[in-house]
Protein backbone atom coordinates (compact mmCIF):
# COMPACT_ATOMS: atom_id res chain seq x y z
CA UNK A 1 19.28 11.87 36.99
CA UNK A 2 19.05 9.82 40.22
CA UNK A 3 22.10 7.23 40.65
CA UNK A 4 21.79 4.01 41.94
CA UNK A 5 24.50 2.35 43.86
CA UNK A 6 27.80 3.00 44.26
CA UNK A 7 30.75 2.92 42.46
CA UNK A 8 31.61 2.68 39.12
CA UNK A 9 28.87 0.49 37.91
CA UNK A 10 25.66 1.70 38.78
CA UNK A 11 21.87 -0.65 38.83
CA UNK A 12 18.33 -0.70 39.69
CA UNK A 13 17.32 -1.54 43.33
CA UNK A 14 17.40 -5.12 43.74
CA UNK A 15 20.28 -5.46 41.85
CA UNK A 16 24.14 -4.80 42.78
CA UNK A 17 26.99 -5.47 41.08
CA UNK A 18 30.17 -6.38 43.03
CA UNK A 19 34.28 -6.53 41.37
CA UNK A 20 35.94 -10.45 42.33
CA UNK A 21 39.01 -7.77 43.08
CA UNK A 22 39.96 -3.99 41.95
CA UNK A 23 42.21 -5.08 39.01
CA UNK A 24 39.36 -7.43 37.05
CA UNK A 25 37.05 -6.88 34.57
CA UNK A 26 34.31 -9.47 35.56
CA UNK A 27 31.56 -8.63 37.03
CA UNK A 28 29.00 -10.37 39.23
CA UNK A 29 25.69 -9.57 39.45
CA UNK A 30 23.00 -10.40 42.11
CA UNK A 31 19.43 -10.87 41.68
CA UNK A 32 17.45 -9.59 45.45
CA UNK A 33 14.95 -12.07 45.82
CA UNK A 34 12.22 -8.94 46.19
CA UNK A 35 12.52 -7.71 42.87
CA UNK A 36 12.58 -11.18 41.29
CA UNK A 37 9.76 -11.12 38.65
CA UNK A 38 12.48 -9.99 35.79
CA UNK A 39 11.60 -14.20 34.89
CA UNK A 40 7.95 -13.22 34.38
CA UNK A 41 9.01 -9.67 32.71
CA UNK A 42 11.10 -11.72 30.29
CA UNK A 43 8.26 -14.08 29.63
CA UNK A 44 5.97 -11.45 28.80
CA UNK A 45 8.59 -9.71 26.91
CA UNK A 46 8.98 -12.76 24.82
CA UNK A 47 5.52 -13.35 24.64
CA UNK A 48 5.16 -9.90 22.73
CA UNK A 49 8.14 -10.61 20.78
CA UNK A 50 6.32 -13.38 19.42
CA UNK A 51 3.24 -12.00 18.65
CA UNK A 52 5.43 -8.72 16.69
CA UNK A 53 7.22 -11.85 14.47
CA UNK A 54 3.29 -13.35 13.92
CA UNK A 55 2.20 -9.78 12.63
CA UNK A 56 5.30 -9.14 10.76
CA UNK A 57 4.89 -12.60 9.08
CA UNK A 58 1.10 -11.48 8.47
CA UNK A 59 2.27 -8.01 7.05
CA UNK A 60 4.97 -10.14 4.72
CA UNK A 61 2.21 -12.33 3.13
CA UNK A 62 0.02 -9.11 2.55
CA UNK A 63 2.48 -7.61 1.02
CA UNK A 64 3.39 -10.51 -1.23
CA UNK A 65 0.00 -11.27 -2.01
CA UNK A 66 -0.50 -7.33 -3.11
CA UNK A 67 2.54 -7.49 -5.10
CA UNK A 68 1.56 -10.12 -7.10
CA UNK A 69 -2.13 -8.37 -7.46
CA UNK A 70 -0.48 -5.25 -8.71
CA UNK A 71 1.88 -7.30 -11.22
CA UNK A 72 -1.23 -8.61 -12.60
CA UNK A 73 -2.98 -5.71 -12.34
CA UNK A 74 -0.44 -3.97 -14.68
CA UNK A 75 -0.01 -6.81 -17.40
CA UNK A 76 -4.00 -6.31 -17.85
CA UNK A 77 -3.92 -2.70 -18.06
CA UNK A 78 -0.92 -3.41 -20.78
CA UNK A 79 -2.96 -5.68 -22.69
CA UNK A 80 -6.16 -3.20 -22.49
CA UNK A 81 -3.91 -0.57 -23.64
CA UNK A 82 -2.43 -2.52 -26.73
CA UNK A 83 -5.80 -3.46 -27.60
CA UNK A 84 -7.36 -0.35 -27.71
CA UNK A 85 -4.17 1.12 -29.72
CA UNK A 86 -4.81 -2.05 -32.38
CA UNK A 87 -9.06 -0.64 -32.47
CA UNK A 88 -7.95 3.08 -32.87
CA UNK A 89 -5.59 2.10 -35.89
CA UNK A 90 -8.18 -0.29 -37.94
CA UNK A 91 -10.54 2.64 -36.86
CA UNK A 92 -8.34 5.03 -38.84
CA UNK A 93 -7.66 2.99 -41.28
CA UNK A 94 -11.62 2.35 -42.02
CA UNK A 95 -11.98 6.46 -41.92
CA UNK A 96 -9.04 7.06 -44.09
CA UNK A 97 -10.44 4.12 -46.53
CA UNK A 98 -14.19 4.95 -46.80
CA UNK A 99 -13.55 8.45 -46.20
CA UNK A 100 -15.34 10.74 -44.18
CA UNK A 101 -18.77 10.44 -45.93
CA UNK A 102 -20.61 8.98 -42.65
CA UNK A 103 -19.83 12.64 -41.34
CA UNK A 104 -21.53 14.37 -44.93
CA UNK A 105 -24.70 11.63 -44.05
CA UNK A 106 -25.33 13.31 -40.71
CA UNK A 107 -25.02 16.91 -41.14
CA UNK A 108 -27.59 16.40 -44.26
CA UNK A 109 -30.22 14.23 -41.92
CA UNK A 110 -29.67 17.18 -38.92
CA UNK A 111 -30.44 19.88 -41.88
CA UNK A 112 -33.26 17.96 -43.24
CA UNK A 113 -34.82 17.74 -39.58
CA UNK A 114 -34.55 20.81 -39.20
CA UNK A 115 -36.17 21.65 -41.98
CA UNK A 116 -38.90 19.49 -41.31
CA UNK A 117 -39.20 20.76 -38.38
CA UNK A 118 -39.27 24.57 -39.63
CA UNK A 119 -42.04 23.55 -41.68
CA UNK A 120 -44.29 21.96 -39.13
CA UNK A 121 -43.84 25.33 -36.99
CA UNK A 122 -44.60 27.94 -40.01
CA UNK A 123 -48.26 24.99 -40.87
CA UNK A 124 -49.01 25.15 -37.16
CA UNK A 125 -49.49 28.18 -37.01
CA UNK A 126 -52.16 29.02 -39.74
C-alpha cells in the first residue's frame, strides 16, 4: 500500500496535514489549490445522495401501496373462502335431505341410452 506524506497522519496529494506543536491533538488541514474540485465532488456527491432519498421515497410508497393491495387481497380471498364453505354445507345439507336419488336418475338414463343405443346397432345391421 503506497503512503502518502509523512508522519503520523498520512493524505492524498494535495492535501497535508500539519501539528500547531508535538504535544496537541488538533490538526490542520490544507486544501492545494490544484486538487481543489473536492467542492464540485461534494456537489455531485450530494446530488446523488438526493436522487438515492427520491428512489428510496419511491420504493417506500410502492411498498405501502402493495401492502395495502395484499391486505385487501387477503380479506377477499377470506370472504371467498367463507362463502364457498357456507355453499358446500347447504350443498350437503340438500344431499343429505333429498337423498342421493339425483345420482339413481342418472345411472338409469346412461343404462337406458345405452340400451337404446344397443338396439339401433343390432336393427342396423339387418
Amino acid at each position: 500500500m503506497a503512503s502518502f506524506g509523512t508522519g503520523p497522519f498520512h493524505s492524498r496529494p494535495g492535501l497535508s496535514s500539519r501539528s500547531n506543536n508535538a504535544q496537541s491533538d488538533e490538526i490542520q488541514l490544507r486544501v492545494d489549490p490544484i486538487h481543489g474540485d473536492i467542492d464540485d465532488t461534494i456537489s455531485d456527491l450530494h446530488h446523488k445522495v438526493l436522487g438515492l432519498r427520491n428512489v428510496a421515497q419511491a420504493i417506500e410508497s410502492e411498498t405501502k401501496f402493495q401492502n395495502d393491495f395484499l391486505s385487501q387481497l387477503e380479506m377477499t380471498v377470506l370472504k371467498a373462502q367463507a362463502g364457498v364453505k357456507n355453499n358446500m354445507r347447504r350443498l350437503n345439507r340438500s344431499i343429505i335431505q333429498h337423498g342421493s336419488s339425483h345420482v339413481v336418475y342418472v345411472i338409469t338414463f346412461g343404462l337406458l341410452i345405452f340400451f337404446i343405443l344397443y338396439l339401433l346397432s343390432k336393427f342396423s345391421r339387418r
